[in-house]
PDB file of N, CA and C in Angstrom:
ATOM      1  N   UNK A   1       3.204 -31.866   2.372  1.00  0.00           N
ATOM      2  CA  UNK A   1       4.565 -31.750   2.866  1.00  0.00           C
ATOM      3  C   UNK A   1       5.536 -32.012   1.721  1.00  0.00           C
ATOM      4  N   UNK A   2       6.608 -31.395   1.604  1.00  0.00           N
ATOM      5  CA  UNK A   2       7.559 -31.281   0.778  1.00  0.00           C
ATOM      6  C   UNK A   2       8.802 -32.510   0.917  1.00  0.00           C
ATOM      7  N   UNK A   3       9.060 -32.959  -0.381  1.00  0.00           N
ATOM      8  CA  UNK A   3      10.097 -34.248  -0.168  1.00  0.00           C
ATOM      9  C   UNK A   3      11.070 -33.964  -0.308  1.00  0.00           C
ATOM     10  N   UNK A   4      12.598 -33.517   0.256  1.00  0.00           N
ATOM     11  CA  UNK A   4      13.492 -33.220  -0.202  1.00  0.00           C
ATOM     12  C   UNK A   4      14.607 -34.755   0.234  1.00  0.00           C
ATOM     13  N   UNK A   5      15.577 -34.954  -0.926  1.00  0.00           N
ATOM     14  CA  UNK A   5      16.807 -35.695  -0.487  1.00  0.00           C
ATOM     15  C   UNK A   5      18.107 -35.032  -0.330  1.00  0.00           C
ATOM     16  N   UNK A   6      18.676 -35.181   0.511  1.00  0.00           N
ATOM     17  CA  UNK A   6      19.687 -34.578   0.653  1.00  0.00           C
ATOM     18  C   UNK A   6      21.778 -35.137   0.744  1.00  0.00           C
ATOM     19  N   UNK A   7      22.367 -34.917   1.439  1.00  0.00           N
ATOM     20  CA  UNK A   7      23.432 -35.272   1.393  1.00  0.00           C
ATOM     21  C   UNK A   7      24.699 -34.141   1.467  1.00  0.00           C
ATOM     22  N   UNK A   8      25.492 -34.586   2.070  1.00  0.00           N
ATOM     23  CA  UNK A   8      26.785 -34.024   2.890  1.00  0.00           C
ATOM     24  C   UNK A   8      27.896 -33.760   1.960  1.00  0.00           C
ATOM     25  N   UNK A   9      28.779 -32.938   1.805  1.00  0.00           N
ATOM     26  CA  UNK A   9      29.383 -32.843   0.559  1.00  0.00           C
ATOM     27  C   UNK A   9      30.330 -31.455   0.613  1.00  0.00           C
ATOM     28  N   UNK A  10      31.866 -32.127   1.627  1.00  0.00           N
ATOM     29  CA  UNK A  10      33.139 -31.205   1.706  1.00  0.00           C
ATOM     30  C   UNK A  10      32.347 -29.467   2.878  1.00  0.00           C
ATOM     31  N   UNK A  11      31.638 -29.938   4.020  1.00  0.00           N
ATOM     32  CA  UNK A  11      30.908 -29.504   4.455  1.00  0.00           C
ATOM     33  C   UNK A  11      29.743 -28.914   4.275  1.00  0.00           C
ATOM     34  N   UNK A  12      29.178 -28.776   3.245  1.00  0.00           N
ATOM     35  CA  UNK A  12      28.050 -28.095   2.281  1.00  0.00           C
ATOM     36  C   UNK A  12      26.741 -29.292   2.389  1.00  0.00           C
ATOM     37  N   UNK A  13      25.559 -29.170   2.415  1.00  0.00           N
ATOM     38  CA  UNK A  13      24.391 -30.083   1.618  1.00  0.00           C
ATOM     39  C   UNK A  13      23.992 -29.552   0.159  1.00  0.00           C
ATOM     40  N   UNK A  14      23.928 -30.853  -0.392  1.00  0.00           N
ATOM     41  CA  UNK A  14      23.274 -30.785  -1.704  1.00  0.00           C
ATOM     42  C   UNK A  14      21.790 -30.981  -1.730  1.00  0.00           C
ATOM     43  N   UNK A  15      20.925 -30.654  -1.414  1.00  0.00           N
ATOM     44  CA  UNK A  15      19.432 -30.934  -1.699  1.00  0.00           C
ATOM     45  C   UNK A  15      19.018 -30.953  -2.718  1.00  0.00           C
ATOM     46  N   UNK A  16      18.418 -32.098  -3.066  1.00  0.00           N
ATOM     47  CA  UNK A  16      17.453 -32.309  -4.336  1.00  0.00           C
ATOM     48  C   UNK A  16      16.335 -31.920  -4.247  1.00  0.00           C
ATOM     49  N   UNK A  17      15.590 -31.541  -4.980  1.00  0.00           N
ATOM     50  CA  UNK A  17      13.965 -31.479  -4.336  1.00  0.00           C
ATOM     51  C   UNK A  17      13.777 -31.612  -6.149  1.00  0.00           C
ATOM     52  N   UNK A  18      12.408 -31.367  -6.518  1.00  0.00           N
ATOM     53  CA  UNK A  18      11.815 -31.958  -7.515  1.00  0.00           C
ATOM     54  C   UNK A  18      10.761 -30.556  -7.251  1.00  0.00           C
ATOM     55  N   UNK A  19      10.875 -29.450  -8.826  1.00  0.00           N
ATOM     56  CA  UNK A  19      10.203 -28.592  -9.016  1.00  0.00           C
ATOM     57  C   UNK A  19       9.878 -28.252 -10.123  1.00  0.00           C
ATOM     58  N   UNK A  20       8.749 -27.758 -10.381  1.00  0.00           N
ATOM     59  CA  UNK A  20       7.957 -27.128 -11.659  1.00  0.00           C
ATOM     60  C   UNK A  20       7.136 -28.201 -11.674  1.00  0.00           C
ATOM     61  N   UNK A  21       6.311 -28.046 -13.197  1.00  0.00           N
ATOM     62  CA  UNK A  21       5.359 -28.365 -13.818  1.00  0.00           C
ATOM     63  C   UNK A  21       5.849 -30.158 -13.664  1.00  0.00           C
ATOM     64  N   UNK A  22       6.387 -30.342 -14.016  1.00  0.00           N
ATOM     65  CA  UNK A  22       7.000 -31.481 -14.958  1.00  0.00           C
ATOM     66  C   UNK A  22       8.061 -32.408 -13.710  1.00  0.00           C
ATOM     67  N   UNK A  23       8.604 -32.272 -12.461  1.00  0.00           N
ATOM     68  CA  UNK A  23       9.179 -32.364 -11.916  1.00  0.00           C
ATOM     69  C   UNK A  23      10.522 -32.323 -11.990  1.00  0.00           C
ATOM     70  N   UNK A  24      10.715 -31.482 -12.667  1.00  0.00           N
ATOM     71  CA  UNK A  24      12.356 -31.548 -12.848  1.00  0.00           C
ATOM     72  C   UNK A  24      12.816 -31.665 -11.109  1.00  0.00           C
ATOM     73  N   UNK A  25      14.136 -31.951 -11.371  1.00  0.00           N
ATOM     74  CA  UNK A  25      15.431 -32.009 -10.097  1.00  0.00           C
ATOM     75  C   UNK A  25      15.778 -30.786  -9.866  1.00  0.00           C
ATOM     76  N   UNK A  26      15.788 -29.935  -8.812  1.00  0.00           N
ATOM     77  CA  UNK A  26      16.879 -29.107  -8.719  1.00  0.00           C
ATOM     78  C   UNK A  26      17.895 -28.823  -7.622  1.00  0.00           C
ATOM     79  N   UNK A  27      19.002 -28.666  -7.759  1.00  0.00           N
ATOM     80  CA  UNK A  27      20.089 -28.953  -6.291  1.00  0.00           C
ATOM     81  C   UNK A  27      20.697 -28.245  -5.778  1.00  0.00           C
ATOM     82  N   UNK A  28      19.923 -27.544  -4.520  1.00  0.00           N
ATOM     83  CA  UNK A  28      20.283 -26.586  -3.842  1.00  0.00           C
ATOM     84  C   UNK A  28      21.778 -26.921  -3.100  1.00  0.00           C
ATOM     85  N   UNK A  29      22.709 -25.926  -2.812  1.00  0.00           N
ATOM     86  CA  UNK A  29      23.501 -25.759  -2.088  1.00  0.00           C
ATOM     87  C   UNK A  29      23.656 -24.915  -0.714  1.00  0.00           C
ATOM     88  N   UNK A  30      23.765 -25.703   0.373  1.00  0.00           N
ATOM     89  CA  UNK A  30      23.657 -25.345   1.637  1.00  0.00           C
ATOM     90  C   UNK A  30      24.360 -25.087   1.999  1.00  0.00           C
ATOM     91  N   UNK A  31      24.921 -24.154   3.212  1.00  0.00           N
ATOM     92  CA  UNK A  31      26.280 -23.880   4.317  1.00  0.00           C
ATOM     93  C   UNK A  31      25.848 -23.364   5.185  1.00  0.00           C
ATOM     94  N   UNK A  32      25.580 -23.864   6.544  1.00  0.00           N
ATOM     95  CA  UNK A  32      25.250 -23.007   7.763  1.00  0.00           C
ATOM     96  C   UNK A  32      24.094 -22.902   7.575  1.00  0.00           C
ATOM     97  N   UNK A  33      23.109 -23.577   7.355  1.00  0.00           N
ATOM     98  CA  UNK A  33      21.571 -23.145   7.517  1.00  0.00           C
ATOM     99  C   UNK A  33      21.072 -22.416   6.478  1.00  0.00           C
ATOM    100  N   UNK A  34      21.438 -21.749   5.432  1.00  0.00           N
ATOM    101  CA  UNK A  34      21.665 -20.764   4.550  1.00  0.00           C
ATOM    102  C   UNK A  34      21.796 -21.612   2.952  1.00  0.00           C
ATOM    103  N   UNK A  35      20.914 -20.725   2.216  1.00  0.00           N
ATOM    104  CA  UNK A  35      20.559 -21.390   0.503  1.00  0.00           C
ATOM    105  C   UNK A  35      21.738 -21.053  -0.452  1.00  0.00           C
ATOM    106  N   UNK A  36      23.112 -20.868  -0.163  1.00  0.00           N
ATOM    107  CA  UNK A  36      23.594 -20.544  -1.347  1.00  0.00           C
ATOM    108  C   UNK A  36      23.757 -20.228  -2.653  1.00  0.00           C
ATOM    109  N   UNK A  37      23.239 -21.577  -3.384  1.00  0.00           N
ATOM    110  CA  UNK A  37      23.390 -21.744  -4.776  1.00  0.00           C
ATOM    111  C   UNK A  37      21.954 -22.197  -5.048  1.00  0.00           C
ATOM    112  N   UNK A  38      21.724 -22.317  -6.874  1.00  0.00           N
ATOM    113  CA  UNK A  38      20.702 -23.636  -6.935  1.00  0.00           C
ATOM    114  C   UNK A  38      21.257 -23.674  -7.950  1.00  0.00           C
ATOM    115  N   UNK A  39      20.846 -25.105  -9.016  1.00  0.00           N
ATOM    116  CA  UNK A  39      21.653 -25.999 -10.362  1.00  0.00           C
ATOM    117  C   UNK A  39      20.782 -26.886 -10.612  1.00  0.00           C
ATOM    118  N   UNK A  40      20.767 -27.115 -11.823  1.00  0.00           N
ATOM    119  CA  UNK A  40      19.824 -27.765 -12.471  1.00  0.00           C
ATOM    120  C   UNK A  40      20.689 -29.429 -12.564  1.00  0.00           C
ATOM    121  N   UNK A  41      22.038 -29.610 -12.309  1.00  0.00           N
ATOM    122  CA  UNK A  41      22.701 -30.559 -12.215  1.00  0.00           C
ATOM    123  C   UNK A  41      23.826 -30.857 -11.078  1.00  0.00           C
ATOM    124  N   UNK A  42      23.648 -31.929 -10.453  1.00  0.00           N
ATOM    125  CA  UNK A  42      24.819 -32.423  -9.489  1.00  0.00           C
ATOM    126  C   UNK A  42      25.995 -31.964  -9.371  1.00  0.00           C
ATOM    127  N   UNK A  43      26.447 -32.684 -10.325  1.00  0.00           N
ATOM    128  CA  UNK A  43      28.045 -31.863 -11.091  1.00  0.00           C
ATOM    129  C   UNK A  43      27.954 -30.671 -10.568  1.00  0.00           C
ATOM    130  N   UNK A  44      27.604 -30.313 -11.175  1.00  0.00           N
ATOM    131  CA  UNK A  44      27.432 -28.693 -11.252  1.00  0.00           C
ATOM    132  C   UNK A  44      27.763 -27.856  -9.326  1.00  0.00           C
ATOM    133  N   UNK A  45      26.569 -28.374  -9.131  1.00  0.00           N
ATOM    134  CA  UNK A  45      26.626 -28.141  -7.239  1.00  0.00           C
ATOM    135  C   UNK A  45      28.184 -28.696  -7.333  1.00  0.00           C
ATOM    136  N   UNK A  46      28.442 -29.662  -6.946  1.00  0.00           N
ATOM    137  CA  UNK A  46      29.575 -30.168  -6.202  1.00  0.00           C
ATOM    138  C   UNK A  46      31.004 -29.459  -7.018  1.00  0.00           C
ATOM    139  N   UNK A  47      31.093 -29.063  -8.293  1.00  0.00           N
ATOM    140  CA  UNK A  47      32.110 -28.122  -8.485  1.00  0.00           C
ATOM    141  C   UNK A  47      31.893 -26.656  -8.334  1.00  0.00           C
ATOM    142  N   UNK A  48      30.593 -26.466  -7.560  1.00  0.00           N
ATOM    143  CA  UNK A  48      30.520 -24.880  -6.977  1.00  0.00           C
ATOM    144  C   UNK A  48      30.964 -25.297  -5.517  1.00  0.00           C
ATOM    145  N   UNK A  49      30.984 -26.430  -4.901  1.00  0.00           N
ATOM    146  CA  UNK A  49      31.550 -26.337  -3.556  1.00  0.00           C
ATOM    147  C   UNK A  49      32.840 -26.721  -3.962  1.00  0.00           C
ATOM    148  N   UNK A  50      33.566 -27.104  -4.596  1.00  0.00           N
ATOM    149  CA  UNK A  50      34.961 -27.453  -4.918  1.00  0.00           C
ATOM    150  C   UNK A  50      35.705 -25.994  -4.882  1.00  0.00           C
ATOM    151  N   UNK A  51      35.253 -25.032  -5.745  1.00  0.00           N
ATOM    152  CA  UNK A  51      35.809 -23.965  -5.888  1.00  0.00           C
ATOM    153  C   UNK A  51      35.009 -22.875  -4.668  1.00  0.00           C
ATOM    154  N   UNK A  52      34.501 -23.253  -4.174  1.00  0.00           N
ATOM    155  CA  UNK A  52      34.280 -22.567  -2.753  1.00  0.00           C
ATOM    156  C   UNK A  52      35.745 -22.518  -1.776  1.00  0.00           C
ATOM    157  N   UNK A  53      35.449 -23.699  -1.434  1.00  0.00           N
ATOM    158  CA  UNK A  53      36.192 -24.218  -0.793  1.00  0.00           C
ATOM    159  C   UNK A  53      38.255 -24.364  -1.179  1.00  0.00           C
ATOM    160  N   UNK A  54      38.356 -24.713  -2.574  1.00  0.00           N
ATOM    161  CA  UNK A  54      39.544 -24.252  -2.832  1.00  0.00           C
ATOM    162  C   UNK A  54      40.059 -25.912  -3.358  1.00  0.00           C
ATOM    163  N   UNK A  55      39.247 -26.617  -3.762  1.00  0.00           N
ATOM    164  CA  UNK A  55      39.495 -28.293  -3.331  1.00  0.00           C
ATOM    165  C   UNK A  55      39.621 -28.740  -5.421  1.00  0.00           C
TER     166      UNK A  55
END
């Protein structure tokens, strides 16, 4: 079974999950049930929902 962490963020989830060889992080962006984005950094997600959104 797969470990993901997640979290709430200007209506969007950020999911972490931990992929590849090596476990890197990577942080999906959610809306409505639906995969939006992915980012190799936090930041990153949360100023793709900033400029989604208009914030």
């Amino acid at each position: 079974m797969e470990h993901a962490e997640w979290r709430a963020y200007h209506g969007h989830f950020i999911v972490a999950r931990k992929a590849g060889l090596f476990g890197r992080r990577r942080y999906e962006v959610w809306r409505a049930g639906e995969a939006v984005a992915s980012f190799r950094d936090s930041i990153k997600a949360e100023l793709y929902i900033d400029a989604l959104t208009g914030r």
